[in-house]
C-alpha atoms as a PDB file:
ATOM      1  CA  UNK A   1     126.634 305.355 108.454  1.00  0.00           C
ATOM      2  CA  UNK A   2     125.291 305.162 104.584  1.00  0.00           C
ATOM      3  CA  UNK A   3     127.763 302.339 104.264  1.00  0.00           C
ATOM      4  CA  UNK A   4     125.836 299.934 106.638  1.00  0.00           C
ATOM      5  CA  UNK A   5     122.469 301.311 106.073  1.00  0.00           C
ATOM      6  CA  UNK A   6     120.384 298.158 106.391  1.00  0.00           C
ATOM      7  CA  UNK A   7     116.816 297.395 105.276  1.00  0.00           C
ATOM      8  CA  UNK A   8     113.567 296.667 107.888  1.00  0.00           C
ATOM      9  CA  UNK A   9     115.027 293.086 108.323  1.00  0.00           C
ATOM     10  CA  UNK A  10     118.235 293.971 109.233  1.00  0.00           C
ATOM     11  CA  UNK A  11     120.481 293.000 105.699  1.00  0.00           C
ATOM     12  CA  UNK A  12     123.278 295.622 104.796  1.00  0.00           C
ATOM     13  CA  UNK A  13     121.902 296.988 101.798  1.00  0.00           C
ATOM     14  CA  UNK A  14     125.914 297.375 100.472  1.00  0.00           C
ATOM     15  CA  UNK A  15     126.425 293.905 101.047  1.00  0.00           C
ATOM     16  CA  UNK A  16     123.579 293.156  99.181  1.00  0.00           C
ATOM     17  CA  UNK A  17     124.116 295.560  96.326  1.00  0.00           C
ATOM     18  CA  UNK A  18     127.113 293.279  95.713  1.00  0.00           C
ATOM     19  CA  UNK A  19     125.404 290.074  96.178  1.00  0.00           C
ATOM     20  CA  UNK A  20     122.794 290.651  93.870  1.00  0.00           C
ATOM     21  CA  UNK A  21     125.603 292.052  91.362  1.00  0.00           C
ATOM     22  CA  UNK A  22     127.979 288.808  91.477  1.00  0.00           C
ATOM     23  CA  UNK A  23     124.699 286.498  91.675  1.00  0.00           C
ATOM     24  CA  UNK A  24     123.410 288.471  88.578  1.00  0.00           C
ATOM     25  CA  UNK A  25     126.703 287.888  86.653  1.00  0.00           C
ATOM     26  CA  UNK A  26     127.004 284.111  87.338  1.00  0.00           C
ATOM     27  CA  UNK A  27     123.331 283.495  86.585  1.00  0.00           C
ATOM     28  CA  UNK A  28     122.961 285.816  83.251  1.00  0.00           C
ATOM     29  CA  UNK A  29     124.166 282.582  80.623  1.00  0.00           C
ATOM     30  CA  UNK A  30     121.376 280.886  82.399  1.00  0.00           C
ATOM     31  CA  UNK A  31     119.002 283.177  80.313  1.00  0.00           C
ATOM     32  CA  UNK A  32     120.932 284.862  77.482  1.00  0.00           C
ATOM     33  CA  UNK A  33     123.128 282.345  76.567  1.00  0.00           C
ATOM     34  CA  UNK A  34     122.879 278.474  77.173  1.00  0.00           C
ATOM     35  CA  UNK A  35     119.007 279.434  76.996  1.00  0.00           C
ATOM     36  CA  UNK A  36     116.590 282.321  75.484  1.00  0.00           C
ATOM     37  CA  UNK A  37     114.257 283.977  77.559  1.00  0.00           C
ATOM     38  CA  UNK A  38     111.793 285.745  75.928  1.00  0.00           C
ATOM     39  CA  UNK A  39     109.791 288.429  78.238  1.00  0.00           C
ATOM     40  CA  UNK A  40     106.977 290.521  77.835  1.00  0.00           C
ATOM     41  CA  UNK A  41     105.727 293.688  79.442  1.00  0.00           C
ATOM     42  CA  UNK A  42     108.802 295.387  80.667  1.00  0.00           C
ATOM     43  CA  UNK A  43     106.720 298.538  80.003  1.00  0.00           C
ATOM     44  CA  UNK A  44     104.937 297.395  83.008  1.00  0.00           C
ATOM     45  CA  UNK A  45     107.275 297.332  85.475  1.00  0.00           C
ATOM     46  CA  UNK A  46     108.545 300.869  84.913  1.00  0.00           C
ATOM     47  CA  UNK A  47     104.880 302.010  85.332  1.00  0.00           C
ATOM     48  CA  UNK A  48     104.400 300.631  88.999  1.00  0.00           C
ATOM     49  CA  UNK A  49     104.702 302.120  92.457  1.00  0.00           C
ATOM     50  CA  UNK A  50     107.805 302.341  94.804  1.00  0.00           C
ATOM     51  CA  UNK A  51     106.364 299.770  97.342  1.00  0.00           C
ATOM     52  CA  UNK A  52     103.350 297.814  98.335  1.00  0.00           C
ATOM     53  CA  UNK A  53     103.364 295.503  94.739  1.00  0.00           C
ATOM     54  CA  UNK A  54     102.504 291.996  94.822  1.00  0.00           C
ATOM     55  CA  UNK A  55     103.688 289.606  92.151  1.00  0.00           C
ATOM     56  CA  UNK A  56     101.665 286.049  91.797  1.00  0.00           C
ATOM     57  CA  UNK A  57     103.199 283.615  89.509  1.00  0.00           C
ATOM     58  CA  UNK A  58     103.338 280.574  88.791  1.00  0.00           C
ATOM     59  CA  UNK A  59     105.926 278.326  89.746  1.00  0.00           C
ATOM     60  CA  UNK A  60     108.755 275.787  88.093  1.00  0.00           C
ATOM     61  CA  UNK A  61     111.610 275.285  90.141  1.00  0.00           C
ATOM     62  CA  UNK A  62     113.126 276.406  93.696  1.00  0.00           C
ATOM     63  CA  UNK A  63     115.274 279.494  92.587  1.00  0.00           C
ATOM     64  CA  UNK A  64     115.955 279.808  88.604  1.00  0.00           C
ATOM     65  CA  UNK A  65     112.346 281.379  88.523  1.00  0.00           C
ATOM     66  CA  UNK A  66     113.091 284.467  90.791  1.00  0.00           C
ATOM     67  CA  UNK A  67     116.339 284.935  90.169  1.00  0.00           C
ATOM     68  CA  UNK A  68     114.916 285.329  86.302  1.00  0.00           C
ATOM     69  CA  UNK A  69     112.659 288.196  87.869  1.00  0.00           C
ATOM     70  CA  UNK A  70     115.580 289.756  89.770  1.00  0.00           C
ATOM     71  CA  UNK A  71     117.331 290.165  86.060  1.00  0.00           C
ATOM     72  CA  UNK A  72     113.540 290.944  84.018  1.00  0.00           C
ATOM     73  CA  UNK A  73     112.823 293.292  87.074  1.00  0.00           C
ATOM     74  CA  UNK A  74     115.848 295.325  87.234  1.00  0.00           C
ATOM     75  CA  UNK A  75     116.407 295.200  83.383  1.00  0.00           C
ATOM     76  CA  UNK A  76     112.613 296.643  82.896  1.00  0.00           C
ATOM     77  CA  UNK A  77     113.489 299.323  85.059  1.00  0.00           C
ATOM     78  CA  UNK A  78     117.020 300.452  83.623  1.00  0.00           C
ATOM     79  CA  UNK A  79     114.702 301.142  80.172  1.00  0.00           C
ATOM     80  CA  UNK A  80     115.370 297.723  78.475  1.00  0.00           C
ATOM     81  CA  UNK A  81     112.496 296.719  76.323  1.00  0.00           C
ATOM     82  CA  UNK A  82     111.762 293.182  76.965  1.00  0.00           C
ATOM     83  CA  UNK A  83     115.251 292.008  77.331  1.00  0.00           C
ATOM     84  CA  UNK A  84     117.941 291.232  79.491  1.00  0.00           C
ATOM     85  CA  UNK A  85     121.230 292.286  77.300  1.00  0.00           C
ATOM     86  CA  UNK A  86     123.896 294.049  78.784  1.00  0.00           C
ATOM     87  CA  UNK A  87     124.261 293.696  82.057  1.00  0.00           C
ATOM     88  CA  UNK A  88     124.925 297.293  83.076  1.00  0.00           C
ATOM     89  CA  UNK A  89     121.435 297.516  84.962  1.00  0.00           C
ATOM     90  CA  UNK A  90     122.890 295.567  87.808  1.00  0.00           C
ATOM     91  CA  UNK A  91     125.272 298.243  88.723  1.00  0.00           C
ATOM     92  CA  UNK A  92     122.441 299.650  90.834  1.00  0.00           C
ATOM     93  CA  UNK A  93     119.894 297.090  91.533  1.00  0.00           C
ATOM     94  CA  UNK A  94     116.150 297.863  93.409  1.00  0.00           C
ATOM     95  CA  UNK A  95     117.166 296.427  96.650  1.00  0.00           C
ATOM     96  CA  UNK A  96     113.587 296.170  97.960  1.00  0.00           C
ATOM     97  CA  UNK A  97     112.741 293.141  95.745  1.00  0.00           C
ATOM     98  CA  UNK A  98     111.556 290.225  98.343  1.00  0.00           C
ATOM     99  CA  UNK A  99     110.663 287.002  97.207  1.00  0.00           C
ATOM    100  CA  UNK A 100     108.369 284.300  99.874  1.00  0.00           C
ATOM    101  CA  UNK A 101     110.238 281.047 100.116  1.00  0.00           C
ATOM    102  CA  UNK A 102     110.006 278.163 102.551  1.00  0.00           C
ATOM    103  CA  UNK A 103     112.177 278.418 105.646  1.00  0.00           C
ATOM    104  CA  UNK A 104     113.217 274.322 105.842  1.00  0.00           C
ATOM    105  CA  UNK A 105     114.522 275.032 101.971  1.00  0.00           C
ATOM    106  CA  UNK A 106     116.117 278.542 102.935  1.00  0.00           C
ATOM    107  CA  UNK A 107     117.972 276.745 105.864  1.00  0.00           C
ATOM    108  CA  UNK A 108     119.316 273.824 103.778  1.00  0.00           C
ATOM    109  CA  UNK A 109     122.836 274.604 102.956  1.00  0.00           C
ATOM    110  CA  UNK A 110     124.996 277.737 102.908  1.00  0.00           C
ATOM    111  CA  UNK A 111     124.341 278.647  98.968  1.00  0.00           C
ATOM    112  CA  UNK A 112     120.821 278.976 100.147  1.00  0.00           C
ATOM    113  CA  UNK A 113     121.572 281.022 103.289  1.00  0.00           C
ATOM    114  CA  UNK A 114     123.127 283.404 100.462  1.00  0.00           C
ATOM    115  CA  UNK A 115     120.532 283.533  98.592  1.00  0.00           C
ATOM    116  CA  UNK A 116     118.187 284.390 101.130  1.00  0.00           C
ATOM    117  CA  UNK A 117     119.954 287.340 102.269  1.00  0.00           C
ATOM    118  CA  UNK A 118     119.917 288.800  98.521  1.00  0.00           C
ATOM    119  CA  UNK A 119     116.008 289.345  99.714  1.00  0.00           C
ATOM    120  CA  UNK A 120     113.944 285.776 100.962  1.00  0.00           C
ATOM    121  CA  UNK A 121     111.010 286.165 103.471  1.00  0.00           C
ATOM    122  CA  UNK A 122     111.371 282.704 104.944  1.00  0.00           C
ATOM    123  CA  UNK A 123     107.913 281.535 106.163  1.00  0.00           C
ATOM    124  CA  UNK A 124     107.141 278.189 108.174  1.00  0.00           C
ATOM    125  CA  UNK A 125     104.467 276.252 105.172  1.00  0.00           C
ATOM    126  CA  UNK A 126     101.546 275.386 107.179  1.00  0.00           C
ATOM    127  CA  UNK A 127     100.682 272.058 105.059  1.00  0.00           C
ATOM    128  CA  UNK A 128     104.383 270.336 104.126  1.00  0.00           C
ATOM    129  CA  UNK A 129     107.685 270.323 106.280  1.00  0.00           C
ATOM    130  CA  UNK A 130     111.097 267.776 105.393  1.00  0.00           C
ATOM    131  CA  UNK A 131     108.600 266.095 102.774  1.00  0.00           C
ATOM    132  CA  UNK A 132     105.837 265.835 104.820  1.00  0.00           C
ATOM    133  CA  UNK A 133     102.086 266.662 104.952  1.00  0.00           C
ATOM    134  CA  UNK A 134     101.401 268.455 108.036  1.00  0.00           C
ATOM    135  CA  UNK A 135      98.861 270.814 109.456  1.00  0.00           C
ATOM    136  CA  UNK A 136     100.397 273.798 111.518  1.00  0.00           C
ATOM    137  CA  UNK A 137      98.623 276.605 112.137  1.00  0.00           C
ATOM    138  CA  UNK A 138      99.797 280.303 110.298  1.00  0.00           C
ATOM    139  CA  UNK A 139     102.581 282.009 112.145  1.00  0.00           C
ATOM    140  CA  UNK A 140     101.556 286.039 112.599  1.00  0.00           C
ATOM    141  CA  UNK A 141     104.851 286.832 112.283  1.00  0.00           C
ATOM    142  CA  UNK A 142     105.451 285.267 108.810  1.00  0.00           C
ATOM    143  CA  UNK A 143     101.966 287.409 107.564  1.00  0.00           C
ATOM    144  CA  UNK A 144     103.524 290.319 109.502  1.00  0.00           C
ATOM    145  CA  UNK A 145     107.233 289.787 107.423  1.00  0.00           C
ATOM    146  CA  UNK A 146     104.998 289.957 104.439  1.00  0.00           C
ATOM    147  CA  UNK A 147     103.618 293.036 105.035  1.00  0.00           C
ATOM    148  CA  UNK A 148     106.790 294.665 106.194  1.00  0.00           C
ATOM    149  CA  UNK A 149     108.292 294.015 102.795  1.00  0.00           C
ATOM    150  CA  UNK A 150     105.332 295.041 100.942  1.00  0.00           C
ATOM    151  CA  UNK A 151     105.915 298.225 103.027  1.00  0.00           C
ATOM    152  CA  UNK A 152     109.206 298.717 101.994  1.00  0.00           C
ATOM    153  CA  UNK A 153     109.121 297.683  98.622  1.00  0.00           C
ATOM    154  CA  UNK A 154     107.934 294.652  95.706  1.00  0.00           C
ATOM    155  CA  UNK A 155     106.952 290.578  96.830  1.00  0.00           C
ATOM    156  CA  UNK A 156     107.288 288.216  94.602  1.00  0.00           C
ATOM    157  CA  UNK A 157     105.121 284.918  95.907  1.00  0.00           C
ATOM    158  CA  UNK A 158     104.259 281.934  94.208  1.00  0.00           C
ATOM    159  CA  UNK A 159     100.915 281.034  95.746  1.00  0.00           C
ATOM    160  CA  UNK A 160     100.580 277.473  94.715  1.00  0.00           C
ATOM    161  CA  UNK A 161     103.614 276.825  97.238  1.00  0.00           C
ATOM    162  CA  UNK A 162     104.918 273.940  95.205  1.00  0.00           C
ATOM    163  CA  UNK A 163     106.661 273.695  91.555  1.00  0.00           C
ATOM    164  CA  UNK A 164     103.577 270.721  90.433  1.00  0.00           C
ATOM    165  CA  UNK A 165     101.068 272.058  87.867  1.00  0.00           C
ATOM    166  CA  UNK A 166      98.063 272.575  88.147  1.00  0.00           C
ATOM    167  CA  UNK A 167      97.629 272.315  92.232  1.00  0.00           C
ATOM    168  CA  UNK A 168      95.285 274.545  93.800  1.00  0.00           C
ATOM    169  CA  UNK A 169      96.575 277.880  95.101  1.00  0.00           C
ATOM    170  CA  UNK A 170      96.783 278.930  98.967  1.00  0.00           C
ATOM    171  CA  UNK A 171      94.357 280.566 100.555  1.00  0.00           C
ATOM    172  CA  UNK A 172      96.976 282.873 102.912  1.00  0.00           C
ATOM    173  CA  UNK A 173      98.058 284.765  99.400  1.00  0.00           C
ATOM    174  CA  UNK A 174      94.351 286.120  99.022  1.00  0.00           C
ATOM    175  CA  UNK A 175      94.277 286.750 102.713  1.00  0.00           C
ATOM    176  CA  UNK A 176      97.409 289.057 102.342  1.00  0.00           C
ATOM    177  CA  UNK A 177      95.935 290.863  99.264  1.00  0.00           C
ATOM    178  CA  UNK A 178      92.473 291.493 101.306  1.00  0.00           C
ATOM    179  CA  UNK A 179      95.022 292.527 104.816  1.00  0.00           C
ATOM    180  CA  UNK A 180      97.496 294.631 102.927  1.00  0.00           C
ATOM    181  CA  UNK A 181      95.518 296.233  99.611  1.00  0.00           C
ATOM    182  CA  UNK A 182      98.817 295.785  97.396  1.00  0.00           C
ATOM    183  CA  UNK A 183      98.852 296.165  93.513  1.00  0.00           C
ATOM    184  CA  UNK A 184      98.918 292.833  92.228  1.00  0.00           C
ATOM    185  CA  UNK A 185     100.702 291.586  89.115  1.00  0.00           C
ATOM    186  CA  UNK A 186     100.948 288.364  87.552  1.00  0.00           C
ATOM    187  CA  UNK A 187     103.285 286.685  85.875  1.00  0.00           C
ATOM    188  CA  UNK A 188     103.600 283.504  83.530  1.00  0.00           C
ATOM    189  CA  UNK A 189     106.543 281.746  83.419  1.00  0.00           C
ATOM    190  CA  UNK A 190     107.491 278.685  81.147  1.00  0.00           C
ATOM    191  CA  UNK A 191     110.440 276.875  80.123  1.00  0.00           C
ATOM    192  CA  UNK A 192     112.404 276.804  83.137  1.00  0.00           C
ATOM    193  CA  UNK A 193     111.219 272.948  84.215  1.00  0.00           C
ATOM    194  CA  UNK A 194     112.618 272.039  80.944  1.00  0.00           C
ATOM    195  CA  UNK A 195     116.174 273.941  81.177  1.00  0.00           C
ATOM    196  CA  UNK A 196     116.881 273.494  84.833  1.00  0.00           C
ATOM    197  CA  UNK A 197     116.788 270.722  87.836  1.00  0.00           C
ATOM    198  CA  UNK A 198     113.544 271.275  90.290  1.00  0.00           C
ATOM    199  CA  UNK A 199     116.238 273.596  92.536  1.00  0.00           C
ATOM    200  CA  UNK A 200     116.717 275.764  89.634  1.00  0.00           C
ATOM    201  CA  UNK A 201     120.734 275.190  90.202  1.00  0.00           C
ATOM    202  CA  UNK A 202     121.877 272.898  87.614  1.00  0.00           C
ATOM    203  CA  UNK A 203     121.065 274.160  83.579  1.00  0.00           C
ATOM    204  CA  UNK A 204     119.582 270.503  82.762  1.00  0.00           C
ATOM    205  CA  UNK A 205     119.073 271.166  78.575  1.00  0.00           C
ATOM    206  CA  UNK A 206     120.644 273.805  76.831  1.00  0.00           C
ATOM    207  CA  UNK A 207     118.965 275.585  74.089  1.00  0.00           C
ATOM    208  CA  UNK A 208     115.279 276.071  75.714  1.00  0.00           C
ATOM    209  CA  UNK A 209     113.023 278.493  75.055  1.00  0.00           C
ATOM    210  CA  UNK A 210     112.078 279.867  78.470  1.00  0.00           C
ATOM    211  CA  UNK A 211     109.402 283.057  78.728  1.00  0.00           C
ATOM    212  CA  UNK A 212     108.157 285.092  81.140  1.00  0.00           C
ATOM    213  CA  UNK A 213     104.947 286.931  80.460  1.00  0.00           C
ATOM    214  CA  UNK A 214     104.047 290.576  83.021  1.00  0.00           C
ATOM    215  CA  UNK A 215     100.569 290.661  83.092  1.00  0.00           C
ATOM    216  CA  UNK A 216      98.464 294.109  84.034  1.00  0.00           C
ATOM    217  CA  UNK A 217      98.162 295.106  87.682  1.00  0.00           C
ATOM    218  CA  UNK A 218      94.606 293.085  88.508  1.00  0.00           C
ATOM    219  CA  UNK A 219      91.267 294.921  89.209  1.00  0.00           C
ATOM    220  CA  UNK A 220      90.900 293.885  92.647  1.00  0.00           C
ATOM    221  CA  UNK A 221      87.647 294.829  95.095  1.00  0.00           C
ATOM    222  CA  UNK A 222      89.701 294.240  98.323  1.00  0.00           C
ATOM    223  CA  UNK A 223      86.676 295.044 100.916  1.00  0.00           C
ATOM    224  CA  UNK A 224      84.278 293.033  99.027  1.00  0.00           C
ATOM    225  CA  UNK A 225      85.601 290.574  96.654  1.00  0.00           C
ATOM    226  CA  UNK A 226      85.597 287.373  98.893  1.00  0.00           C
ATOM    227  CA  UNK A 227      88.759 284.906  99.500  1.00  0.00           C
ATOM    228  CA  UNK A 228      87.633 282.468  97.111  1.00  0.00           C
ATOM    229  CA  UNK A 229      86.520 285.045  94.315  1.00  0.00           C
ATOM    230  CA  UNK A 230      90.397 286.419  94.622  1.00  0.00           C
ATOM    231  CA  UNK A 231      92.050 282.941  94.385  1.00  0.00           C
ATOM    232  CA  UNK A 232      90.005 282.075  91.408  1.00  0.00           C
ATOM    233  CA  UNK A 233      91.064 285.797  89.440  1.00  0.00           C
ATOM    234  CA  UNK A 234      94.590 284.418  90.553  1.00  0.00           C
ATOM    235  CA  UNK A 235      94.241 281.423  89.064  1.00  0.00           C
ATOM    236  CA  UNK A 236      92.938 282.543  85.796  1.00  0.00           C
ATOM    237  CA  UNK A 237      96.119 285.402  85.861  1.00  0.00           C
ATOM    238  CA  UNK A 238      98.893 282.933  86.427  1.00  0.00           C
ATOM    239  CA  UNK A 239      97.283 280.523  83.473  1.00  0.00           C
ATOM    240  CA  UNK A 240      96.830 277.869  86.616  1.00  0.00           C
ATOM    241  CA  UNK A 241      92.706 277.528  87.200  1.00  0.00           C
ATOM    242  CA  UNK A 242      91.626 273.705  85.849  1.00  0.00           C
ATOM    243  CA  UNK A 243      90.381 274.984  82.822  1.00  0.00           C
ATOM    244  CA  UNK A 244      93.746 275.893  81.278  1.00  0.00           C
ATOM    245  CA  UNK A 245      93.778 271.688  81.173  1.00  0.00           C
ATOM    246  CA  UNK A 246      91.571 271.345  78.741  1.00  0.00           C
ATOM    247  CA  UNK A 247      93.423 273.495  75.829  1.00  0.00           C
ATOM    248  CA  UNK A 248      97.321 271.620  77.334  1.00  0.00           C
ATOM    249  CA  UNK A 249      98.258 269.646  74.430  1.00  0.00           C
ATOM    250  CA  UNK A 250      98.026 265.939  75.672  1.00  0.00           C
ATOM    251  CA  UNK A 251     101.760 265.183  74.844  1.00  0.00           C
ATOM    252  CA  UNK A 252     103.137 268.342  77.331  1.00  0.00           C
ATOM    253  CA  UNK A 253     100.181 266.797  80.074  1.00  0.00           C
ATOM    254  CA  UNK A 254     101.697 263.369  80.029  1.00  0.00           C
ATOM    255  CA  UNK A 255     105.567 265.272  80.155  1.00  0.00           C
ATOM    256  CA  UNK A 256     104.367 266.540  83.423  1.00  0.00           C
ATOM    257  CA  UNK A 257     103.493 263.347  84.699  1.00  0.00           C
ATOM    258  CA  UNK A 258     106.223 261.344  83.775  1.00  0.00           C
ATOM    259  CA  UNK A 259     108.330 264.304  84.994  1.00  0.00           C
ATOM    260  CA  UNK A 260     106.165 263.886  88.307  1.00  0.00           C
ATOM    261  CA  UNK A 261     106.061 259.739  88.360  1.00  0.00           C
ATOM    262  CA  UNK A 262     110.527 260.239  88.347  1.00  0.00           C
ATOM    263  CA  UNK A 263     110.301 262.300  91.488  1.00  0.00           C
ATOM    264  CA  UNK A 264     107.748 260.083  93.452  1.00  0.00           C
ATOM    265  CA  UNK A 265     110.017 257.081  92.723  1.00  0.00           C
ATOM    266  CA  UNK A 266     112.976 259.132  93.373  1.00  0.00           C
ATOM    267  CA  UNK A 267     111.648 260.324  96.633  1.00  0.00           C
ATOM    268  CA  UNK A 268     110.363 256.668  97.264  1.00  0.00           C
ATOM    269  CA  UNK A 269     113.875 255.437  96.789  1.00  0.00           C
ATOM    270  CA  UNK A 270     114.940 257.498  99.691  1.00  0.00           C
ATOM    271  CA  UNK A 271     112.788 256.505 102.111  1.00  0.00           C
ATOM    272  CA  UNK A 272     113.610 252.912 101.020  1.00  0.00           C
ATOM    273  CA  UNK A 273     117.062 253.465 101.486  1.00  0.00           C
END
């Protein structure tokens, strides 16, 4: 029976253990090797709860960023100090690590089908599907996935829901923080756009600099602090609110939109096609 013990959404926690061991093993180079990620506040991973931890970041590409916090996470919490050497700490992962990911990206190919079993909550995006702007109205049952995970164990969400700079975050992360009370933690990451394709697949540039900064659990009022006065804390923790702009050296702004003008063409080209 303890062989095919599964978690609240069904995955075999064994056939996970050994997912997120082999997926650990193939991705490490990606971060201690090819590239250097440098991390901060491991300390503060060890310190926090079992279950019912939220962690905001922001975001760079589809998967290299959480599958960097899979390694940080479970590193932090086998007593490494703000590094990612030897890889003995994915023997026994924390199998309640979620992550919140689209379900039209989780659904693309059979790769990502894997990699949503090692621990995706696959919601329907309310404002983009295949490309698109739309405007669908919140599924319960994605809010209600959320909360069963946060039950259970950590969430890691990137409330901007896109890999752009600088866009404005979601209002449904601040509405889960206010619903479910969980400690919140943000993170910082950086480097990743540079070192890997937007999927986060494909190591684009070796020899990046990539970092990844834990912030302190956030001093959150959640029965009076109002949606908007939560996104705007959020925004100042994951280095994202507008006024970050104004200290971006103008040579890494104009990176981001040339990097930005490629995919529009790119995307352009498709259609044209």
């Amino acid at each position: 029976m303890g062989l095919f013990k599964k978690n609240p959404f069904g995955h075999i926690l064994f056939f996970k253990r050994w997912l997120i061991r082999i997926a650990g093993m193939m991705t490490h180079q990606r971060y201690k090797g090819f590239n250097t990620l440098e991390i901060e506040g491991s300390q503060i991973i060890r310190e926090l709860p079992e279950n019912n931890v939220l962690f905001v970041s922001n975001h760079q590409t589809y998967f290299a960023d959480v599958v960097a916090m899979f390694h940080v996470f479970n590193a932090s919490l086998k007593g490494r100090d703000d590094t990612i050497k030897n890889l003995g700490y994915l023997w026994n992962p924390k199998l309640n690590i979620y992550y919140v990911a689209a379900k039209e990206t989780m659904k693309k190919s059979l790769l990502t089908k894997i990699l949503a079993y090692a621990g995706s909550i696959s919601i329907e995006r309310t404002w983009r599907a295949d490309g698109q702007n739309v405007n669908r109205q919140v599924k319960f049952s994605d809010i209600s996935n959320i909360g069963k995970a946060l039950d259970d164990g950590w969430v890691i969400t990137f409330p901007q829901g896109t890999t752009t700079p600088w866009k404005p975050l979601r209002k449904g992360t601040a509405h889960i923080i206010k619903k479910y009370k969980p400690v919140v933690v943000p993170v910082v990451i950086d480097g990743f756009r540079r070192s890997f394709d937007k999927k986060g697949l494909r190591v684009k540039k070796k020899g990046i600099l990539q970092s990844m900064q834990i912030k302190e659990p956030l001093e959150i009022d959640y029965d009076n602090e109002s949606i908007d006065a939560i996104l705007e804390k959020l925004e100042y923790a994951i280095e994202q609110h507008p006024s970050f702009l104004k200290v971006i050296p103008q040579k890494e702004l104009l990176a981001y939109e040339e990097e930005n003008q490629k995919r529009r063409y790119s995307y352009k080209g498709k259609l044209d096609n």
